[in-house]
PDB file of N, CA and C in Angstrom:
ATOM      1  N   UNK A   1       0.847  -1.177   0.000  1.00  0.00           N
ATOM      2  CA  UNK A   1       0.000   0.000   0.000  1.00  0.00           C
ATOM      3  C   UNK A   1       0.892   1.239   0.000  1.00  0.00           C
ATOM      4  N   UNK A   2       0.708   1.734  -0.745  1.00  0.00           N
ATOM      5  CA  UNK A   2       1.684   3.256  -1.111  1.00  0.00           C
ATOM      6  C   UNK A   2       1.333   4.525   0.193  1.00  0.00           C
ATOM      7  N   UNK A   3       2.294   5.531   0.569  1.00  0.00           N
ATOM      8  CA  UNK A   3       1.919   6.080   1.383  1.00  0.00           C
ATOM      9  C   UNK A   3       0.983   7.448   0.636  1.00  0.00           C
ATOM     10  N   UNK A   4       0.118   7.530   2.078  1.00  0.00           N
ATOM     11  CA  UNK A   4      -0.917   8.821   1.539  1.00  0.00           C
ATOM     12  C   UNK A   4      -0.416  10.255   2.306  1.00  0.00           C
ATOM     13  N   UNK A   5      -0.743  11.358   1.646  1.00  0.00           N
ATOM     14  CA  UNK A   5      -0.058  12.104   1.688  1.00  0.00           C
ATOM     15  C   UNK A   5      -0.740  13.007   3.187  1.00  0.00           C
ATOM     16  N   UNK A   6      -0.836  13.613   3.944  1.00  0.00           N
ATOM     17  CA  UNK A   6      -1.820  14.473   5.352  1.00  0.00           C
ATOM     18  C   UNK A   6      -1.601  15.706   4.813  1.00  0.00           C
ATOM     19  N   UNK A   7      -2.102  16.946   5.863  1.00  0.00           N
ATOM     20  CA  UNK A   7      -2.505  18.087   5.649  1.00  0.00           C
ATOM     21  C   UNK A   7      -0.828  18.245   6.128  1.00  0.00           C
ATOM     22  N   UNK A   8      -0.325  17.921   6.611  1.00  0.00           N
ATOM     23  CA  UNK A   8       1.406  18.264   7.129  1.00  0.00           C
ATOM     24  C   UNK A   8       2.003  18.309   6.066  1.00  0.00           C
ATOM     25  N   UNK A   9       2.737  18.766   6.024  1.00  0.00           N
ATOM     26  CA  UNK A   9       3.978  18.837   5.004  1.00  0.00           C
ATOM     27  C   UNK A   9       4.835  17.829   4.851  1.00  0.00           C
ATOM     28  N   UNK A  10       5.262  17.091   5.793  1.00  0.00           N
ATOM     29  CA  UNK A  10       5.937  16.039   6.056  1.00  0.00           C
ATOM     30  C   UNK A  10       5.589  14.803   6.340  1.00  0.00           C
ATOM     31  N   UNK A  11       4.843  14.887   6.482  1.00  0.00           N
ATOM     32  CA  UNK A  11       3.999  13.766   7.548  1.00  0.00           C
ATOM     33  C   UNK A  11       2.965  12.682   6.522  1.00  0.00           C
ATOM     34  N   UNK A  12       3.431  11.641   6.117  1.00  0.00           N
ATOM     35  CA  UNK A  12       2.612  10.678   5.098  1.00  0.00           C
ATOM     36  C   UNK A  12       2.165   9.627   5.942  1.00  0.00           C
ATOM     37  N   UNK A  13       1.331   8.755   5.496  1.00  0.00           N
ATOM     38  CA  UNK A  13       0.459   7.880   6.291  1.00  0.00           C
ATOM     39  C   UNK A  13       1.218   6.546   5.441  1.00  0.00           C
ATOM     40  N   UNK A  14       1.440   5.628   6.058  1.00  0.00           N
ATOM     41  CA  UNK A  14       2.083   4.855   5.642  1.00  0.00           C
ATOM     42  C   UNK A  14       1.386   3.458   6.212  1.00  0.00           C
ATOM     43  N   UNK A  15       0.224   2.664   5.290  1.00  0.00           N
ATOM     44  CA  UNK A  15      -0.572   1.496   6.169  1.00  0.00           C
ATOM     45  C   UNK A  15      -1.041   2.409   7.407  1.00  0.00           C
ATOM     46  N   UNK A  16      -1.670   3.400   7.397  1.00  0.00           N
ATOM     47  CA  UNK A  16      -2.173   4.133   8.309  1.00  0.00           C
ATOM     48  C   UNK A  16      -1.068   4.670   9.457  1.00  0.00           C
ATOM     49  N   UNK A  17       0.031   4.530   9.481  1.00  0.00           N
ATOM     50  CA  UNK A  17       0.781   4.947  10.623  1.00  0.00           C
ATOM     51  C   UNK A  17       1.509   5.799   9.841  1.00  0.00           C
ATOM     52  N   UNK A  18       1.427   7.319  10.615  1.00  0.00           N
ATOM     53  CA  UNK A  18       1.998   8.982  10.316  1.00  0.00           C
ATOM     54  C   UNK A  18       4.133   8.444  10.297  1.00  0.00           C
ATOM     55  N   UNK A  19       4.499   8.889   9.262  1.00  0.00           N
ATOM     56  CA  UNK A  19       5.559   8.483   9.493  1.00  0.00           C
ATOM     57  C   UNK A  19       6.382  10.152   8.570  1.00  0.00           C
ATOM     58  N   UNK A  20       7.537  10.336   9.470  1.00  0.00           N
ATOM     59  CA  UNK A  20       8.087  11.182   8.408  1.00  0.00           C
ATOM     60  C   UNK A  20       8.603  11.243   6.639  1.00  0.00           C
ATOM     61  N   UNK A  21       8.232  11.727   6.351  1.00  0.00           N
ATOM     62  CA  UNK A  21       8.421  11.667   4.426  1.00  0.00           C
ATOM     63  C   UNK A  21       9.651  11.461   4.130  1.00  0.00           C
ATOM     64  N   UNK A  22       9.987  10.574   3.079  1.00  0.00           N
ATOM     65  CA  UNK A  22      11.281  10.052   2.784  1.00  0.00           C
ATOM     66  C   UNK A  22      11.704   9.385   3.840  1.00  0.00           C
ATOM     67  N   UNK A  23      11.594   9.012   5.088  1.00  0.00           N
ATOM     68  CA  UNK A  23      12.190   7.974   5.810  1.00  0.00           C
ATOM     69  C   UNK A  23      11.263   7.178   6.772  1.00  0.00           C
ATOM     70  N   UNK A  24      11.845   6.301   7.594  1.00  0.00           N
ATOM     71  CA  UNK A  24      11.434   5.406   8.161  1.00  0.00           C
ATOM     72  C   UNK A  24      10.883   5.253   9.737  1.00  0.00           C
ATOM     73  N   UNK A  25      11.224   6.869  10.016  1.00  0.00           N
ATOM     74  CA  UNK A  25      11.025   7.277  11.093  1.00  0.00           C
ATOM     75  C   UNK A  25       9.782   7.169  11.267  1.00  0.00           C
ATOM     76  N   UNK A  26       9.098   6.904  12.670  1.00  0.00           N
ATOM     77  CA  UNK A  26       7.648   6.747  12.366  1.00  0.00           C
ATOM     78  C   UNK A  26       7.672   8.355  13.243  1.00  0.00           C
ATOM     79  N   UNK A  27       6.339   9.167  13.516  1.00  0.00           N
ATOM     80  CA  UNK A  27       5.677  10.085  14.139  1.00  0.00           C
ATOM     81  C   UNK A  27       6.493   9.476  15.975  1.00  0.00           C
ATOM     82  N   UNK A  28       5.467   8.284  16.010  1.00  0.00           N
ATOM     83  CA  UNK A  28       5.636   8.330  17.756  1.00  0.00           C
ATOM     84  C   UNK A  28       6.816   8.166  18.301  1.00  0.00           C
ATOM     85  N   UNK A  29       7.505   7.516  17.455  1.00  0.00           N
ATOM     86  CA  UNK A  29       8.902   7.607  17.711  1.00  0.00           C
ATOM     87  C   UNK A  29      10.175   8.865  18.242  1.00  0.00           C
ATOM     88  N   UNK A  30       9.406   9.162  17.346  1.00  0.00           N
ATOM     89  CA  UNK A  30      10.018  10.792  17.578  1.00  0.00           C
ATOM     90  C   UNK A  30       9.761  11.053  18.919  1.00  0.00           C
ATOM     91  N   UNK A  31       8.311  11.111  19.045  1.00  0.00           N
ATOM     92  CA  UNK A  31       7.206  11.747  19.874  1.00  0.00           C
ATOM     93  C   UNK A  31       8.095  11.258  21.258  1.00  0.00           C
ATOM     94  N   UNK A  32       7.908   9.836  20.927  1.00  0.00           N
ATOM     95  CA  UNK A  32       8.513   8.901  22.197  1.00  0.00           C
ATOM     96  C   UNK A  32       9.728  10.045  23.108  1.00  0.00           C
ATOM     97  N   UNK A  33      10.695   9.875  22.281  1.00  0.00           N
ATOM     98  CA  UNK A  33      12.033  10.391  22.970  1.00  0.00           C
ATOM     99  C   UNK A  33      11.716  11.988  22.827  1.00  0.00           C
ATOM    100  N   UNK A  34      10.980  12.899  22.770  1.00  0.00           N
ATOM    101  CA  UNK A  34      10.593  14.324  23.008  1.00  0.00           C
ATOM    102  C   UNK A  34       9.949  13.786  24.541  1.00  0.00           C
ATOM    103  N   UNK A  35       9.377  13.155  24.561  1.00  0.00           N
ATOM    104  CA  UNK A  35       8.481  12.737  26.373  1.00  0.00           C
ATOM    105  C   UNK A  35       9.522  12.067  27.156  1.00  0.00           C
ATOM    106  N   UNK A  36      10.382  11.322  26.707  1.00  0.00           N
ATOM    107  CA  UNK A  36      11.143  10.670  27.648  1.00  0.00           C
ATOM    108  C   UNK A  36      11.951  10.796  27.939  1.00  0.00           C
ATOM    109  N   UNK A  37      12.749  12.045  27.367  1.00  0.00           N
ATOM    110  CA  UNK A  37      13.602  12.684  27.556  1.00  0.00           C
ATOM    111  C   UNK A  37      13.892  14.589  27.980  1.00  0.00           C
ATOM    112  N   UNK A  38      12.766  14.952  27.058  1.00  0.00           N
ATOM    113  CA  UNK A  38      12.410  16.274  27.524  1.00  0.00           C
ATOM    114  C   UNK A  38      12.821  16.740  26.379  1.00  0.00           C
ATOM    115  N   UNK A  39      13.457  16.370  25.265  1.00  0.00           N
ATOM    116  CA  UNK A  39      14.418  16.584  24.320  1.00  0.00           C
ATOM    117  C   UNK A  39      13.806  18.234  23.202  1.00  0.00           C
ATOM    118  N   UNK A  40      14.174  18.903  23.092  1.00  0.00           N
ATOM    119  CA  UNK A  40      13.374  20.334  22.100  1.00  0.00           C
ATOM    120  C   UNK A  40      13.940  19.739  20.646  1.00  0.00           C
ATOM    121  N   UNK A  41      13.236  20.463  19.763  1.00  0.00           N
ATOM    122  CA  UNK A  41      13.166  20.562  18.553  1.00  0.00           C
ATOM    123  C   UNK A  41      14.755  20.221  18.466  1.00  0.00           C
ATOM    124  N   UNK A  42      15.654  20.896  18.695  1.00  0.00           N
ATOM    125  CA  UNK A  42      16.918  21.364  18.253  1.00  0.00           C
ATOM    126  C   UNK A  42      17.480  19.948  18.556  1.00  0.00           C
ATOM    127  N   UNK A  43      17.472  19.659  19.863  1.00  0.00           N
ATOM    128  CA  UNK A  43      18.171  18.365  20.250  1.00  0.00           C
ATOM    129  C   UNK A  43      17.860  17.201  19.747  1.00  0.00           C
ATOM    130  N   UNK A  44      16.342  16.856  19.179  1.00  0.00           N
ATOM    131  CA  UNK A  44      15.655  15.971  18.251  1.00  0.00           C
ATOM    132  C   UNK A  44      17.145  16.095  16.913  1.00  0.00           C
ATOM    133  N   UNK A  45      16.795  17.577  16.492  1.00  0.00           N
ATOM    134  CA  UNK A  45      17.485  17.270  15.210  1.00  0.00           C
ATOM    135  C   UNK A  45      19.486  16.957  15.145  1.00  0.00           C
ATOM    136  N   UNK A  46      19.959  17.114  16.237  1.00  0.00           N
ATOM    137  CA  UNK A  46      20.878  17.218  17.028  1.00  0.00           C
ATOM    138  C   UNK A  46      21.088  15.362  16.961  1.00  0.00           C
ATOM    139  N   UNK A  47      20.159  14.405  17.515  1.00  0.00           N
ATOM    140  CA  UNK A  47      20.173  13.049  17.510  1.00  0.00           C
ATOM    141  C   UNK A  47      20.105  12.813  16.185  1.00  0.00           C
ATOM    142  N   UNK A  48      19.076  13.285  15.201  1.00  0.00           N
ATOM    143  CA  UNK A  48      18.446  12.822  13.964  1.00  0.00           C
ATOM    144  C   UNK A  48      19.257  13.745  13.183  1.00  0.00           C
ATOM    145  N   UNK A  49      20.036  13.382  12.643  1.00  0.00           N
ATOM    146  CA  UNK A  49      20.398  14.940  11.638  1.00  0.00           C
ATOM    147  C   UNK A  49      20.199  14.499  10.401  1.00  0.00           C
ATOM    148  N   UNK A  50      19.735  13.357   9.968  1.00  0.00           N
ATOM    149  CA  UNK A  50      18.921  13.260   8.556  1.00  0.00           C
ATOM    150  C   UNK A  50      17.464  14.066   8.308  1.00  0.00           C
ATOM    151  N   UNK A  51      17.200  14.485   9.897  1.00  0.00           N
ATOM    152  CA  UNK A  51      15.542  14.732   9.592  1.00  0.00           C
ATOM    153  C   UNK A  51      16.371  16.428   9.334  1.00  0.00           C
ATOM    154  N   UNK A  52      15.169  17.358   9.187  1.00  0.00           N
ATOM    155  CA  UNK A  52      15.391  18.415   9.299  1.00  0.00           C
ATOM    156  C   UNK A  52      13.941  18.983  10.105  1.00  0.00           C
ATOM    157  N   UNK A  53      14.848  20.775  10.473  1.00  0.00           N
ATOM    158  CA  UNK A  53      13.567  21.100  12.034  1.00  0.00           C
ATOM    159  C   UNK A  53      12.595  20.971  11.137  1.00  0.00           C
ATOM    160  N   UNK A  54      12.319  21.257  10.008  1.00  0.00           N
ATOM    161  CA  UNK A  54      10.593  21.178   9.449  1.00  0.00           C
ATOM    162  C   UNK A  54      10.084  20.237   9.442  1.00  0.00           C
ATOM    163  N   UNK A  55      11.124  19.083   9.213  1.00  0.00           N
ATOM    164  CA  UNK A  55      10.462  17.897   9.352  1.00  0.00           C
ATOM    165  C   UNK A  55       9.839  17.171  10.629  1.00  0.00           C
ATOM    166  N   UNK A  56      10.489  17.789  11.758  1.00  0.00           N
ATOM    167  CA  UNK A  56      10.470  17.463  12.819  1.00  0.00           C
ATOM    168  C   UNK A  56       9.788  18.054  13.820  1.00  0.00           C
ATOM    169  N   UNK A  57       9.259  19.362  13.448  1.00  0.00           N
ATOM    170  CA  UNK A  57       8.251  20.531  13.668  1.00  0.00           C
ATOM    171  C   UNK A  57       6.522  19.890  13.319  1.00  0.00           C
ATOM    172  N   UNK A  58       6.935  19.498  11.621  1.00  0.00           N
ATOM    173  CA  UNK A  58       5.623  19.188  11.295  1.00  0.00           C
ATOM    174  C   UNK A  58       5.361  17.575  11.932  1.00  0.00           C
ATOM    175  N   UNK A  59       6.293  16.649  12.556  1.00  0.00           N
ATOM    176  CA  UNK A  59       6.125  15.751  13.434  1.00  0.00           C
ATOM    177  C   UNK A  59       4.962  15.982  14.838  1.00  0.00           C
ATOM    178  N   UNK A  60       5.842  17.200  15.128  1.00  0.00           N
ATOM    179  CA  UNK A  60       5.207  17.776  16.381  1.00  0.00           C
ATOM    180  C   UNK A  60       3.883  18.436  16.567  1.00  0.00           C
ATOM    181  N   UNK A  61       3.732  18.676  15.190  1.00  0.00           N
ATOM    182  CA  UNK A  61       2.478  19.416  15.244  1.00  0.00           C
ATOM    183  C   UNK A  61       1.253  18.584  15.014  1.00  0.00           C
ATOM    184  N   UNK A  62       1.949  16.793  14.213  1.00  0.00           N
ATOM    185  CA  UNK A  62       0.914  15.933  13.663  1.00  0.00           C
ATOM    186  C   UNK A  62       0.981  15.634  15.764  1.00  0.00           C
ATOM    187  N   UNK A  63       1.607  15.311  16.234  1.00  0.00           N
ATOM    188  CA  UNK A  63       1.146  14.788  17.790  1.00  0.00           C
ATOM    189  C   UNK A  63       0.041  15.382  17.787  1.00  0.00           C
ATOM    190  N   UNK A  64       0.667  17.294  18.185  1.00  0.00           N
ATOM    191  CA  UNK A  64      -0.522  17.894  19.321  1.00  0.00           C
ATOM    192  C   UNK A  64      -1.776  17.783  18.432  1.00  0.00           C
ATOM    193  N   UNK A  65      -1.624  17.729  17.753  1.00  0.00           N
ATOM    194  CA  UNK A  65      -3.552  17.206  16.583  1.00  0.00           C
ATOM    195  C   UNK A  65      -3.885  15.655  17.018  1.00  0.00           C
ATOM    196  N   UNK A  66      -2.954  15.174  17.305  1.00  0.00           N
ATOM    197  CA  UNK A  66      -3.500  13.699  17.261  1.00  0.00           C
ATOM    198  C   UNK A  66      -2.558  13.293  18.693  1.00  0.00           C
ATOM    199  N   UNK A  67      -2.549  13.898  19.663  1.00  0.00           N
ATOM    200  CA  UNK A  67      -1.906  13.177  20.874  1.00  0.00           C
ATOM    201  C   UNK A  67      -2.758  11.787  21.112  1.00  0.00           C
ATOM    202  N   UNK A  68      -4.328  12.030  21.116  1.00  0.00           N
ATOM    203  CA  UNK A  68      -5.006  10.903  22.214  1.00  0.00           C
ATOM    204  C   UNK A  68      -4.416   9.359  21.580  1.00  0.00           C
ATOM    205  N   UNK A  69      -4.516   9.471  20.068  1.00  0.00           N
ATOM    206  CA  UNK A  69      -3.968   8.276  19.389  1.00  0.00           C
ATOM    207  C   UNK A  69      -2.442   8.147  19.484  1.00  0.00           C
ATOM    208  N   UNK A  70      -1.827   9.257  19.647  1.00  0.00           N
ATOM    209  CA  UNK A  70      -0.199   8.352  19.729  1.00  0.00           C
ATOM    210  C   UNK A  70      -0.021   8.406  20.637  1.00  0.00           C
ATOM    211  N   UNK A  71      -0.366   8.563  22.040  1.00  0.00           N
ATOM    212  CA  UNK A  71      -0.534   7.842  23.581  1.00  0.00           C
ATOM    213  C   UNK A  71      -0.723   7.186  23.632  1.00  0.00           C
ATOM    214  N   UNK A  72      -2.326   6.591  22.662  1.00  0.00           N
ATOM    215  CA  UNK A  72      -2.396   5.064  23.181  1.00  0.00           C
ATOM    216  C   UNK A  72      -1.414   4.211  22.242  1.00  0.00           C
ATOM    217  N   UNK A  73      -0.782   4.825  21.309  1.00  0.00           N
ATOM    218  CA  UNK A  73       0.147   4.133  20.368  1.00  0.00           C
ATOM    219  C   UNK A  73       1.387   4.154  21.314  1.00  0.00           C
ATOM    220  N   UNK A  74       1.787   4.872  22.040  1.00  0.00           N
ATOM    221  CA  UNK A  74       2.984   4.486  23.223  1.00  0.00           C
ATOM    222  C   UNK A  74       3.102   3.419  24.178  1.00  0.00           C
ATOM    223  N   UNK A  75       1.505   3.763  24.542  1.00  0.00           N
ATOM    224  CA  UNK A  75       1.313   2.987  25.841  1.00  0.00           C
ATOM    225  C   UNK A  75       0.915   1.457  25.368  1.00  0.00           C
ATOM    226  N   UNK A  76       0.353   1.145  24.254  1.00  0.00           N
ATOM    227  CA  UNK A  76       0.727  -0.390  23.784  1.00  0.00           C
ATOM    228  C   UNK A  76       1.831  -0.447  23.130  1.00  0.00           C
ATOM    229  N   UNK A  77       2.769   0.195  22.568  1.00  0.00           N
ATOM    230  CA  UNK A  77       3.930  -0.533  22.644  1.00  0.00           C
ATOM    231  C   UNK A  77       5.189  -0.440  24.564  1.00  0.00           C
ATOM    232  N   UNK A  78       4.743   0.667  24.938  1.00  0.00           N
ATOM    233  CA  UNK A  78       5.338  -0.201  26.460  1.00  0.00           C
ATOM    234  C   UNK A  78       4.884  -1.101  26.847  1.00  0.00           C
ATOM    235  N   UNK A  79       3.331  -1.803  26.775  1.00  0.00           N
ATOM    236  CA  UNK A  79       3.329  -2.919  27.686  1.00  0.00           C
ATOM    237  C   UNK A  79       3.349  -3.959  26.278  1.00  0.00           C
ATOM    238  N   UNK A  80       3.725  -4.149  24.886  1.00  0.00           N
ATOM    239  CA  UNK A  80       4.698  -5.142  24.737  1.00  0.00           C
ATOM    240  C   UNK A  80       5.769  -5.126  24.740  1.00  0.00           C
ATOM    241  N   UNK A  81       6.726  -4.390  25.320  1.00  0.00           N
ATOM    242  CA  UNK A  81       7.712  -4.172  25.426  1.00  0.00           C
ATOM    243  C   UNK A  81       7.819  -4.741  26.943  1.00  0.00           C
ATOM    244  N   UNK A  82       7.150  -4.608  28.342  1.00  0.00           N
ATOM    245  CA  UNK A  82       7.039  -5.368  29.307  1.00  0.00           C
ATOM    246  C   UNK A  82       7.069  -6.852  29.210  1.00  0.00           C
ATOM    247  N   UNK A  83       5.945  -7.058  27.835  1.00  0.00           N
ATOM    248  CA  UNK A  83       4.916  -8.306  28.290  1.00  0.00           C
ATOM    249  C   UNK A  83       6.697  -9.245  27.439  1.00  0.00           C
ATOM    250  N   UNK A  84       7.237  -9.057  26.631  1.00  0.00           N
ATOM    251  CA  UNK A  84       8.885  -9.465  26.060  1.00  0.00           C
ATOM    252  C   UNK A  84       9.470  -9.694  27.038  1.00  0.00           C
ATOM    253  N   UNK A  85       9.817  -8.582  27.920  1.00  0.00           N
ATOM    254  CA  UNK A  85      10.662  -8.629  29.022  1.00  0.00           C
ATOM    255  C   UNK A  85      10.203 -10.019  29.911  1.00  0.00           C
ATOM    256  N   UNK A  86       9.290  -9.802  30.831  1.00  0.00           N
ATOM    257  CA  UNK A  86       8.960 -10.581  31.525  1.00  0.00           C
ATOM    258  C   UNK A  86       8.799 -12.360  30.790  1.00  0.00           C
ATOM    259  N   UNK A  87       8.697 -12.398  29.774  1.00  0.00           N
ATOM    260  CA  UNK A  87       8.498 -13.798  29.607  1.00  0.00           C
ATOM    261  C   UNK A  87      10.139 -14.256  29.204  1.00  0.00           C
ATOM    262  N   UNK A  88      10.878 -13.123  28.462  1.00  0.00           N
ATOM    263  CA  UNK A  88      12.147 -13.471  28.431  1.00  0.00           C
ATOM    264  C   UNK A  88      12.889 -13.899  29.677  1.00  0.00           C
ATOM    265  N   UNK A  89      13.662 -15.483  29.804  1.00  0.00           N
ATOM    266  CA  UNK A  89      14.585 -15.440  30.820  1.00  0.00           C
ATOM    267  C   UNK A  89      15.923 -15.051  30.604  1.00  0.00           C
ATOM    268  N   UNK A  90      16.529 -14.228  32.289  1.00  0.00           N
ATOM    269  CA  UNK A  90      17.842 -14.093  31.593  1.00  0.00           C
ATOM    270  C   UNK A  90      18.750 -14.861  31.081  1.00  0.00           C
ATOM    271  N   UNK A  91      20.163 -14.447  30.276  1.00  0.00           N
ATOM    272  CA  UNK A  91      20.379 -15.026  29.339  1.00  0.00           C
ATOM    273  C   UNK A  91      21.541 -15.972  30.710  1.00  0.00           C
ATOM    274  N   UNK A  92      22.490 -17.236  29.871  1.00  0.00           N
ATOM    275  CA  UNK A  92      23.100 -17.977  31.044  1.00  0.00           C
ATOM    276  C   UNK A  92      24.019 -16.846  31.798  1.00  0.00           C
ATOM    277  N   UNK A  93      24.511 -16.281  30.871  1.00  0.00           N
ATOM    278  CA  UNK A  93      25.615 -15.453  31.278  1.00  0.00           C
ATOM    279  C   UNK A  93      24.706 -14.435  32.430  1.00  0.00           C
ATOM    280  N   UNK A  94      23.846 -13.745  32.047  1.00  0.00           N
ATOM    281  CA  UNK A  94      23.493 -12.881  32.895  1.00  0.00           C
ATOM    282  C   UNK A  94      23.173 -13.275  34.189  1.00  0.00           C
ATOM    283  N   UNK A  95      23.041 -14.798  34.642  1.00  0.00           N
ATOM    284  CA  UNK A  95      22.350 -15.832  35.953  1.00  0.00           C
ATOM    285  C   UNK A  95      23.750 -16.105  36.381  1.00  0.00           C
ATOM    286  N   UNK A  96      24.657 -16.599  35.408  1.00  0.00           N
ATOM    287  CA  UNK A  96      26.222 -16.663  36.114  1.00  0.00           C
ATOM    288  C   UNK A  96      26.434 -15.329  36.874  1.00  0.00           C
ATOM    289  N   UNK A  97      26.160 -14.170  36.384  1.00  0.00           N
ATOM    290  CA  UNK A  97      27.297 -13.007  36.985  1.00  0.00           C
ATOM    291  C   UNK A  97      26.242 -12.893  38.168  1.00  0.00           C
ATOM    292  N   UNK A  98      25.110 -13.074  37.922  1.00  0.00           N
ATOM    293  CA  UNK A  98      24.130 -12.486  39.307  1.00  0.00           C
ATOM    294  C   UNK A  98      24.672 -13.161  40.303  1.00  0.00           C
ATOM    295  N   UNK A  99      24.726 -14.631  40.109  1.00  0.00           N
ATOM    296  CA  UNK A  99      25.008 -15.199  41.484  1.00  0.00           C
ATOM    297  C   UNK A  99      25.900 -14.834  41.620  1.00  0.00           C
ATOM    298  N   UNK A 100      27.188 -14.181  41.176  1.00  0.00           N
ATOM    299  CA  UNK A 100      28.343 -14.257  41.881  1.00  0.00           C
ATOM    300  C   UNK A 100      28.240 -12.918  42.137  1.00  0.00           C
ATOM    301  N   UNK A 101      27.288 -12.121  42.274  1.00  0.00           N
ATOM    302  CA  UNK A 101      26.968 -10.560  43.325  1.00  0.00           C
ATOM    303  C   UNK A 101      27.569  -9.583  41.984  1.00  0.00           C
TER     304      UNK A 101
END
């Protein structure tokens, strides 16, 4: 399915998920590490320096239009990101070093 284009400048729908134009970056992604870090525009592009601030502006602006959906698009990928963790056991090595403190 080819991506469709939004009212953003940057911002294409890709199988329905907002992703930045020309790359692979998705929207929440971004979004993600702006919340979990505190990170501004500058420092986004500072990590990302393929994106540019417009690109990364019109990221920000597809959130605050659409926060309620990429919250809940965060908050199910943290709890599969839990539900991985927890069923994963640690690896041998990691049970060797524990016991030995």
């Amino acid at each position: 399915m080819p991506s469709v284009g939004t009212k953003y400048e940057h911002i294409v729908l890709d199988n329905g998920v907002p992703i930045v134009s020309g790359t692979t970056m998705k929207v929440v992604e971004l979004v993600a590490e702006k919340v979990a870090y505190g990170w501004s525009p500058e420092e986004l592009h500072f990590q990302h320096p393929y994106l540019t601030l417009g690109q990364i502006h019109s990221a920000l602006a597809y959130y605050w239009d659409h926060a309620a959906a990429l919250e809940h698009d965060m908050e199910l990928r943290l709890h599969f990101a839990e539900k991985v963790k927890q069923s994963n056991r640690p690896s041998p090595l990691v049970a060797k070093l524990k016991s030995k403190g």
